[in-house]
N, C-alpha and C. Protein backbone atom coordinates (compact mmCIF):
# COMPACT_ATOMS: atom_id res chain seq x y z
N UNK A 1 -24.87 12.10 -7.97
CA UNK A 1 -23.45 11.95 -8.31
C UNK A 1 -23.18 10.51 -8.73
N UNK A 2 -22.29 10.15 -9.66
CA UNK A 2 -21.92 8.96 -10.05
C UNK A 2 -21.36 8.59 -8.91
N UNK A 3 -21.01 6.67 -8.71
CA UNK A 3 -20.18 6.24 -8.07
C UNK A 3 -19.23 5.94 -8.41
N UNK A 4 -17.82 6.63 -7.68
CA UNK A 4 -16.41 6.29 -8.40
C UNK A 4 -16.10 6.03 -7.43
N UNK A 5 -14.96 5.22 -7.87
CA UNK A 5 -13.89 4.80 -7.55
C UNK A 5 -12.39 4.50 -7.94
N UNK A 6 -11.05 5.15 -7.10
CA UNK A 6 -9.89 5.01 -7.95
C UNK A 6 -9.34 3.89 -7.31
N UNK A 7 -8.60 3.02 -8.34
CA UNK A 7 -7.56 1.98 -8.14
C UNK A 7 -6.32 2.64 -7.95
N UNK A 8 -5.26 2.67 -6.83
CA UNK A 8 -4.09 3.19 -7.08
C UNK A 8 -3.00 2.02 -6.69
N UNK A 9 -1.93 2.62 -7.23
CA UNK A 9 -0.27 1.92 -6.48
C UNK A 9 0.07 3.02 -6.01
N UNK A 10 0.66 3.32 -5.01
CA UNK A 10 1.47 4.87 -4.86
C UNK A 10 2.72 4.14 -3.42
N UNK A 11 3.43 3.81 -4.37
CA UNK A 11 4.53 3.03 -3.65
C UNK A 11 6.09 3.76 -3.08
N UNK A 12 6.50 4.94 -3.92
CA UNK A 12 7.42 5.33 -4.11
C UNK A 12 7.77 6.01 -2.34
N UNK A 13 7.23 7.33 -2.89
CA UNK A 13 7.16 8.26 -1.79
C UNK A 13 5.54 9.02 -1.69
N UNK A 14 4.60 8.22 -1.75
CA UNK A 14 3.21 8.61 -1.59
C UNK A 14 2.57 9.28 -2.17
N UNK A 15 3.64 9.98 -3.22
CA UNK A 15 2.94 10.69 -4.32
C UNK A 15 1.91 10.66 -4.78
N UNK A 16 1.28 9.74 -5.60
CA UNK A 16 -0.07 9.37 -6.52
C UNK A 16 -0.83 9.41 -5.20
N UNK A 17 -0.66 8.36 -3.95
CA UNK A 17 -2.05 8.61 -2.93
C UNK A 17 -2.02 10.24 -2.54
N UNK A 18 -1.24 11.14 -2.16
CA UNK A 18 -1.52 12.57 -1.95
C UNK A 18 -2.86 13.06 -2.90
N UNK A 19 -2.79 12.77 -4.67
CA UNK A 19 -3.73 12.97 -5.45
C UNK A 19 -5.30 12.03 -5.28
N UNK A 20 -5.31 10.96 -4.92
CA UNK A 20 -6.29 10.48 -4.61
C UNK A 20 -6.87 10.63 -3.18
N UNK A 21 -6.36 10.43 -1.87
CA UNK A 21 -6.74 10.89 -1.24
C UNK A 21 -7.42 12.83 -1.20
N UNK A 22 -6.80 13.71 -1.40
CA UNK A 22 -7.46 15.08 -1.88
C UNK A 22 -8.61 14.73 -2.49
N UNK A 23 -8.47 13.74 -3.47
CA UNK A 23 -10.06 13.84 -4.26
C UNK A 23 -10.80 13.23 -3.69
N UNK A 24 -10.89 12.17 -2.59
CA UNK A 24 -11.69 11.35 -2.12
C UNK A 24 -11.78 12.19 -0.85
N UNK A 25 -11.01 13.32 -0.05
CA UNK A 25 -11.40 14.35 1.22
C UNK A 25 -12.94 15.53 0.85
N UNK A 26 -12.88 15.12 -0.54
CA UNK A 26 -13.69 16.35 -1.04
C UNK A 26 -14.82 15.87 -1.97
N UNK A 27 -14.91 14.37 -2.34
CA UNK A 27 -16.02 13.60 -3.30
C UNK A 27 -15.73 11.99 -1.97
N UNK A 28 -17.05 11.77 -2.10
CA UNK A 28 -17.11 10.50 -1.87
C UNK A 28 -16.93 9.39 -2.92
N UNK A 29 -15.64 9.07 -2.70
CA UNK A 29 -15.01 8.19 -3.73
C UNK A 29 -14.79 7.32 -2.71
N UNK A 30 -14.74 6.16 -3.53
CA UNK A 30 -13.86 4.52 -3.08
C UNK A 30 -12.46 4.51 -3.57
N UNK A 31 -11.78 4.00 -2.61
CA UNK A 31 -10.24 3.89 -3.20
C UNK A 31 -9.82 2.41 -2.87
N UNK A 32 -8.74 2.16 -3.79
CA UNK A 32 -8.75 0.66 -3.40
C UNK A 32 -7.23 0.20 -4.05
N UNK A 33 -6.55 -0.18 -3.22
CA UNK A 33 -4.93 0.08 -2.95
C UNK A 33 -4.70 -1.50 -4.06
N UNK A 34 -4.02 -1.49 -5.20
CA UNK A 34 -3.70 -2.44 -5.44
C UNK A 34 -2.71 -2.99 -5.38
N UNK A 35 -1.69 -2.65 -4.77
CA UNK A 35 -0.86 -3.43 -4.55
C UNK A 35 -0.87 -4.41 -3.11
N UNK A 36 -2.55 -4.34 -2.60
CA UNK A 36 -2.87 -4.75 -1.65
C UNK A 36 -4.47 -5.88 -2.17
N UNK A 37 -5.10 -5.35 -2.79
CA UNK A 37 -6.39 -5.86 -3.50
C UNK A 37 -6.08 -6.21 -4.97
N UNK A 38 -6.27 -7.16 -5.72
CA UNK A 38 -6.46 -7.51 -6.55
C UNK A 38 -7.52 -7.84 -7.53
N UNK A 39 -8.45 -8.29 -6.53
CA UNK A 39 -9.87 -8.44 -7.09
C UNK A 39 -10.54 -7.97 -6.59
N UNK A 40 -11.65 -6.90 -7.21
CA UNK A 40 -12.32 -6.74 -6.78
C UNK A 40 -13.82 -6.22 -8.21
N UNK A 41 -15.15 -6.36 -7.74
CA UNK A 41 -16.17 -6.45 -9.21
C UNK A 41 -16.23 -4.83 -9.08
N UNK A 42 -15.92 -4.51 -10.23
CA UNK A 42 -16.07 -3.08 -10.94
C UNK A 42 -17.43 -2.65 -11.21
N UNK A 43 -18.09 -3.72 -11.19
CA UNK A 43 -19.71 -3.53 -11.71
C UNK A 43 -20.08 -2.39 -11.36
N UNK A 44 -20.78 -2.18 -10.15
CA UNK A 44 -21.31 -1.18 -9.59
C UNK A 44 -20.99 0.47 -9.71
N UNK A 45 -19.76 0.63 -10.34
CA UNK A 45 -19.22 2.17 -10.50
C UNK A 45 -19.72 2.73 -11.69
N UNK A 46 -19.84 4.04 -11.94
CA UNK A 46 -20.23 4.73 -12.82
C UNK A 46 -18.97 4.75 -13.04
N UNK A 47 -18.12 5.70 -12.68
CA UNK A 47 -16.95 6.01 -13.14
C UNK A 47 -15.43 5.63 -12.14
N UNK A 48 -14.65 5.09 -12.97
CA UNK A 48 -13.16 4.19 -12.09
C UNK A 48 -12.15 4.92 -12.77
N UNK A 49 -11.25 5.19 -11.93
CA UNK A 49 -10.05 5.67 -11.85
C UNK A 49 -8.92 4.96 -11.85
N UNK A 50 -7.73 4.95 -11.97
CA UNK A 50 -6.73 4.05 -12.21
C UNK A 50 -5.52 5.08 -12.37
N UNK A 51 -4.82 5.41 -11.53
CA UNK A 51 -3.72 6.07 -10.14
C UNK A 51 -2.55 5.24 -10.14
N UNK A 52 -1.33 5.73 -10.88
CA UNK A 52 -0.56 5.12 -10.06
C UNK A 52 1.07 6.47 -10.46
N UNK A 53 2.40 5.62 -9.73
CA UNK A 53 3.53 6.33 -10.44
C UNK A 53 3.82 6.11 -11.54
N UNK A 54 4.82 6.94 -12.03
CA UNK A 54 5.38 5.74 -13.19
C UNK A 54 6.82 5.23 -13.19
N UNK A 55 6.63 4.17 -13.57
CA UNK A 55 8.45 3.23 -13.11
C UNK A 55 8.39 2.79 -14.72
N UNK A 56 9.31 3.25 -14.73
CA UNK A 56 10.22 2.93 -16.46
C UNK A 56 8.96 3.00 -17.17
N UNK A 57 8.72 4.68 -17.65
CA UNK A 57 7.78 4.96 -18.21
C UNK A 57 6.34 4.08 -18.42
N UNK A 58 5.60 3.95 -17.24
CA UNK A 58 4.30 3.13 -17.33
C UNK A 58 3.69 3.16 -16.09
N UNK A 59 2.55 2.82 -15.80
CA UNK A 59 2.26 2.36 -14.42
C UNK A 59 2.16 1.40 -14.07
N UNK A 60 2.76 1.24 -12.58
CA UNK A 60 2.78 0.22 -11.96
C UNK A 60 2.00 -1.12 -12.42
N UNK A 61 2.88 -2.11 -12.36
CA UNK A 61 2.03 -3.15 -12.83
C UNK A 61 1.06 -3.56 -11.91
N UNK A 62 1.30 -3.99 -10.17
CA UNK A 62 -0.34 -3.93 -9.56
C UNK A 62 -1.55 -3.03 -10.67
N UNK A 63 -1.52 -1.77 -11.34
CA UNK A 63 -2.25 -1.01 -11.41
C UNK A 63 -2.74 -1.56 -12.89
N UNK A 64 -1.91 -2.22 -14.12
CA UNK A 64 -2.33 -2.41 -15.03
C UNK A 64 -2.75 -4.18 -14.93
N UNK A 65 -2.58 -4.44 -14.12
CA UNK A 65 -2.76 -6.04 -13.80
C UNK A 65 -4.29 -6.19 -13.18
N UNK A 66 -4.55 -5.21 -12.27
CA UNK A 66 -5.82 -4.81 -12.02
C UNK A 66 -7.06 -4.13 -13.00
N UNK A 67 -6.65 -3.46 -13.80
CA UNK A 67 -7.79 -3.37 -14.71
C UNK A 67 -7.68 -4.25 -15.80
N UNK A 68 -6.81 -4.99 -16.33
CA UNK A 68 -6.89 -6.14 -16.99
C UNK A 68 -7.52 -7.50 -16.44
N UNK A 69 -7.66 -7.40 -15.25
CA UNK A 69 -8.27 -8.46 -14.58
C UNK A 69 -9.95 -7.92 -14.17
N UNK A 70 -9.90 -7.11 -13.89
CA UNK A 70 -11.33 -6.11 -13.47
C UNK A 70 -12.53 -5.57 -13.81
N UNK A 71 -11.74 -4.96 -15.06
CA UNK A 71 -12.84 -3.97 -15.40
C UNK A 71 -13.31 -4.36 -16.26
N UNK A 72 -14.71 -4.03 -15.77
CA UNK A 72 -16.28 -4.39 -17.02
C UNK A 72 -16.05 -3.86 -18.10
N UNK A 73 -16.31 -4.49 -19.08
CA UNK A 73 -16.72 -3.29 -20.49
C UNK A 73 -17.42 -1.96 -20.56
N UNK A 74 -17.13 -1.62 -21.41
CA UNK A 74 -17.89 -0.22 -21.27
C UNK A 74 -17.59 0.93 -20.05
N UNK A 75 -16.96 0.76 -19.58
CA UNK A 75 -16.88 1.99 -18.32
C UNK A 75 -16.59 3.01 -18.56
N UNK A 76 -16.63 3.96 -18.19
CA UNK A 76 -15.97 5.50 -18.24
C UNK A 76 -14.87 5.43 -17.01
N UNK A 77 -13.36 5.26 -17.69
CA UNK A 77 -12.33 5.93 -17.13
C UNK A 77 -11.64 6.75 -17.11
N UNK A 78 -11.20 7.23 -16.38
CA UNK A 78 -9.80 8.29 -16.24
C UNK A 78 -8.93 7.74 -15.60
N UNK A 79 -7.00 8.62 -15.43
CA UNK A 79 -6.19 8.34 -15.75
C UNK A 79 -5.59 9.08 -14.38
N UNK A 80 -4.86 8.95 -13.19
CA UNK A 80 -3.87 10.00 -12.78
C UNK A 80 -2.78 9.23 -12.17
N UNK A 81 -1.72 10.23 -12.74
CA UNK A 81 -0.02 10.00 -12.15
C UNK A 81 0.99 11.07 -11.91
N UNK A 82 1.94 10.43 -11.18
CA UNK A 82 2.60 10.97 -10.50
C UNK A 82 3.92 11.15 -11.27
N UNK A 83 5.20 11.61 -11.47
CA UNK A 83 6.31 11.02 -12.45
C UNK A 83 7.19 11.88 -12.21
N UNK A 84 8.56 11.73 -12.38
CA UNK A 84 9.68 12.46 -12.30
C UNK A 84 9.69 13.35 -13.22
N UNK A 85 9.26 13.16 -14.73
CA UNK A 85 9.22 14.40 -15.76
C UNK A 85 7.73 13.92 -16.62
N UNK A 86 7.20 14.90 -16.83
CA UNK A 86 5.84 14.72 -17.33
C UNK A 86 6.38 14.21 -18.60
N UNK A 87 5.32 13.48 -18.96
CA UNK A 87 5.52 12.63 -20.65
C UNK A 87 4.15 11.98 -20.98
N UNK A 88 3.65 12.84 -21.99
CA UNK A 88 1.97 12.37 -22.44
C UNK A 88 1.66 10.52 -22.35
N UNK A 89 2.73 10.20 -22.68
CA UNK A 89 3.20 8.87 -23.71
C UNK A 89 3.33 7.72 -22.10
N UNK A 90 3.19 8.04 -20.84
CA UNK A 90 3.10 6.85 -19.35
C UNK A 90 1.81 6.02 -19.72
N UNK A 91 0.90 6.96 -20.63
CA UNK A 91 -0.99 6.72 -20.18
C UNK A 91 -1.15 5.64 -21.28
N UNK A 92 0.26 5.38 -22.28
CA UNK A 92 -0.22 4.71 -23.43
C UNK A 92 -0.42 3.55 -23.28
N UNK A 93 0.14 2.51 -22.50
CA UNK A 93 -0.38 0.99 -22.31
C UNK A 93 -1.30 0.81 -21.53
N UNK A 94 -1.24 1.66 -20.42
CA UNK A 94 -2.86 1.79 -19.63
C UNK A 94 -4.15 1.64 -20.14
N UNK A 95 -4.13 2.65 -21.78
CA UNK A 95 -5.08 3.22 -22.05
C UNK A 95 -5.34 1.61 -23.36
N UNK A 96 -4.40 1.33 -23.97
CA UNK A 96 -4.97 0.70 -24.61
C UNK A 96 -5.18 -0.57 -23.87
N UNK A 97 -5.28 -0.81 -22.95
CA UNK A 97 -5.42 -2.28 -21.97
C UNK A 97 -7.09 -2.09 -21.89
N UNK A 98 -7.58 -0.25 -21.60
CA UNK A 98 -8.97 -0.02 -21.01
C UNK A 98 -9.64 -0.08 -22.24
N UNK A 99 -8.62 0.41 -23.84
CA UNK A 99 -10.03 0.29 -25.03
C UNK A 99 -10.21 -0.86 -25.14
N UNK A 100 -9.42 -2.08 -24.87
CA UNK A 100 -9.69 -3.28 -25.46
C UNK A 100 -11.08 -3.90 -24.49
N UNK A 101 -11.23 -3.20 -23.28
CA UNK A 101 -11.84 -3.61 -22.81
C UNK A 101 -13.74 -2.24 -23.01
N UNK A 102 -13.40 -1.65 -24.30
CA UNK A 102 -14.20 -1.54 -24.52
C UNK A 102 -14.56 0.06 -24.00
N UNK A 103 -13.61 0.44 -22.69
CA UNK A 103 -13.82 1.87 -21.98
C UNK A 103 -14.23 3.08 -22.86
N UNK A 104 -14.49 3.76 -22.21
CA UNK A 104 -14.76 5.59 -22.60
C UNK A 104 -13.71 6.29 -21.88
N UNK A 105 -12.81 6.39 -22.04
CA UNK A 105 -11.63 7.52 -21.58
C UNK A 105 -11.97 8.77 -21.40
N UNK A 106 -11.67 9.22 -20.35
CA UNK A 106 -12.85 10.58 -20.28
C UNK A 106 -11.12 11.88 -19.90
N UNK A 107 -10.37 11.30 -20.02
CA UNK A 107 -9.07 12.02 -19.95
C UNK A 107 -7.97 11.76 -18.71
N UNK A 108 -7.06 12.55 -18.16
CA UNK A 108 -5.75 11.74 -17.49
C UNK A 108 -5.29 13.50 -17.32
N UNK A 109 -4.80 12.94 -15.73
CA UNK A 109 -3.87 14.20 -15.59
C UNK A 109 -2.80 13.73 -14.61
N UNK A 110 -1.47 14.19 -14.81
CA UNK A 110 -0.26 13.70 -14.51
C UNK A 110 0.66 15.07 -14.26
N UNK A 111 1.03 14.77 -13.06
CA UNK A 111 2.16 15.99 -12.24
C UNK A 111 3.46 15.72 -11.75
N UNK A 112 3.91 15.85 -11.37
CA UNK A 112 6.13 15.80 -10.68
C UNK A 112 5.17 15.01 -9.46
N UNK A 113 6.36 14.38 -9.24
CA UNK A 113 6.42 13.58 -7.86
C UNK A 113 7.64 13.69 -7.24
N UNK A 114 8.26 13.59 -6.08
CA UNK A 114 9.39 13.82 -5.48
C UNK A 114 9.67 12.21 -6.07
N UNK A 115 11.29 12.15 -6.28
CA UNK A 115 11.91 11.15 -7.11
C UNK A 115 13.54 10.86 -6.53
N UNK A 116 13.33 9.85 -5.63
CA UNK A 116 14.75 8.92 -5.65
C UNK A 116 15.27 7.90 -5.95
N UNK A 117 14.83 7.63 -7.41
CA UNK A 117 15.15 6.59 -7.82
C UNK A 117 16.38 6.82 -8.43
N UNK A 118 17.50 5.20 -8.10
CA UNK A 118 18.49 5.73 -9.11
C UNK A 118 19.81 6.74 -8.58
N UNK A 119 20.47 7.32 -9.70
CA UNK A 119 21.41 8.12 -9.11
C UNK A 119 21.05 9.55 -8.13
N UNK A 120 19.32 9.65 -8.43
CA UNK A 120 18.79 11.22 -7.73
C UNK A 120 18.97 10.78 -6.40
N UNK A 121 18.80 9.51 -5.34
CA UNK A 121 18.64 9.72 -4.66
C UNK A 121 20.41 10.11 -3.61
N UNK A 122 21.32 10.10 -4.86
CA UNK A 122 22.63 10.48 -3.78
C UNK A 122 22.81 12.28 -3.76
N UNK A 123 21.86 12.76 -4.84
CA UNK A 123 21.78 14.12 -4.74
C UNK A 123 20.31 14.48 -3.58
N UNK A 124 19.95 13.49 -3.03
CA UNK A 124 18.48 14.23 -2.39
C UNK A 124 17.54 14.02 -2.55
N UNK A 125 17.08 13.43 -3.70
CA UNK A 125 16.14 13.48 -5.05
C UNK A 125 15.29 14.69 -5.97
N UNK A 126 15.17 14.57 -6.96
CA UNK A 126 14.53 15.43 -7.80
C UNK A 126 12.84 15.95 -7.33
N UNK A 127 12.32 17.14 -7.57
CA UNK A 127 10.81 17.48 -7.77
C UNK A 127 10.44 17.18 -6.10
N UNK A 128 11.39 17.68 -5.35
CA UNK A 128 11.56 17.70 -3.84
C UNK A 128 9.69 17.95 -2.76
N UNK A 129 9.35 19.34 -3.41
CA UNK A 129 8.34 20.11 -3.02
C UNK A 129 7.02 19.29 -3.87
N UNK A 130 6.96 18.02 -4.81
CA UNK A 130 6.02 18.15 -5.74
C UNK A 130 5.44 16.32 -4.83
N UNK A 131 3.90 16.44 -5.02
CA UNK A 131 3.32 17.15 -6.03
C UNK A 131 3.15 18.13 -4.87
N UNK A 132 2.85 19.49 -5.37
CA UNK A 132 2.67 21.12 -4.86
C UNK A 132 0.99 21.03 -4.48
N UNK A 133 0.62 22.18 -3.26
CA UNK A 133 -0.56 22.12 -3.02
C UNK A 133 -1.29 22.35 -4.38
N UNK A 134 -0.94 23.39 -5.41
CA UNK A 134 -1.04 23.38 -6.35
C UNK A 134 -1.43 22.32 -7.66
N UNK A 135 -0.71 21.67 -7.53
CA UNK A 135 -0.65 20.35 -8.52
C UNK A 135 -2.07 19.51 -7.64
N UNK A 136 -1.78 19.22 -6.37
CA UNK A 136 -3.13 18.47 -6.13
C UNK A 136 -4.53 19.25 -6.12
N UNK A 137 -4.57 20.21 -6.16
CA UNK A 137 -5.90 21.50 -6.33
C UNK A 137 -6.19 20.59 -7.89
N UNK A 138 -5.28 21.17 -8.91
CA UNK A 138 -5.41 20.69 -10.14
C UNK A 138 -6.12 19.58 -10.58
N UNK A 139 -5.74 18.51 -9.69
CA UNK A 139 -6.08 17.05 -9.74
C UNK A 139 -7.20 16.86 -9.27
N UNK A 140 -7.60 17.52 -7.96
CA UNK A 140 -9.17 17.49 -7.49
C UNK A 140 -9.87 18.34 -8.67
N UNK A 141 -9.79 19.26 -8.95
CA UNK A 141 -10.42 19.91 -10.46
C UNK A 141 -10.45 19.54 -11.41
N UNK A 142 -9.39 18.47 -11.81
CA UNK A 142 -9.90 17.58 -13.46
C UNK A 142 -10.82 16.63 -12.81
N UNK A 143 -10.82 16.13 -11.73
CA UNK A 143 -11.84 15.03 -10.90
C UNK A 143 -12.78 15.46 -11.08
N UNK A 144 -13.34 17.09 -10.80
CA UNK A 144 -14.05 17.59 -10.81
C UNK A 144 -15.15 17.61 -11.94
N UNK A 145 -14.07 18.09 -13.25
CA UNK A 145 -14.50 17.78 -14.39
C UNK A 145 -14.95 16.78 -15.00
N UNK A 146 -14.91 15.53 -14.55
CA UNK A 146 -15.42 14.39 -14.99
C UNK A 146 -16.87 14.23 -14.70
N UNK A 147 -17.53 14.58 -13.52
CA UNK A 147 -18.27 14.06 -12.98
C UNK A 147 -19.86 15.09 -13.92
């Protein structure tokens, strides 16, 4: 098996870690919290991950501050997030931060997150139940697919 490892932020309401943790209960993965770690050498991984929510359409900056600082050339990455309404278009500054650095994008998968940001949280917040056992099955299965 390759050695991976995902970088996450999952700051909100734990969303994005629900998806990484599942995949790391079931693959021996490394996880590595950035809004806590900053540096750390990427060398050694076959394949790195890069996890986070998204706040005003993007991910977390711990998360893009970290592979701009991090990651080796050439790697094979993937992509997962969490978000109030799915939108292809979160993965786009991520992704071009990883070609410049030369990556293999091996694909990205992104689901609802429970959401109180803003005016949702005087209604309760939005995507209450998410992500769904469902949605994280999903996420361990595109994981799956990479490897």
């Amino acid at each position: 098996m390759n050695k991976a490892v995902i970088i996450y932020a999952s700051t909100h309401h734990e969303n994005t870690l629900k998806l990484v943790e599942a995949i790391a209960d079931k693959y021996d993965i490394e996880k590595i919290d950035a809004t806590k770690h900053q540096q750390t050498d990427l060398s050694g991984y076959d394949l790195i991950g890069f996890a986070s929510g998204i706040d005003f359409g993007r991910f977390y900056d711990f998360v893009e501050q970290f592979l701009e600082g991090n990651l080796p050339e050439g790697k094979r990455v993937f992509f997962l997030y969490t978000c109030a309404k799915l939108n292809h278009r979160f993965t786009e500054k991520i992704k071009a931060a990883a070609l410049e650095k030369k990556a293999v994008i091996l694909g990205e998968f992104g689901c609802k997150g429970y959401n109180t940001y803003g005016p949702w949280k005087m209604i309760g917040g939005m995507n209450k139940k998410h992500p769904s056992e469902d949605e994280i099955s999903h996420a361990v299965e595109f994981f799956a697919s990479l490897l």
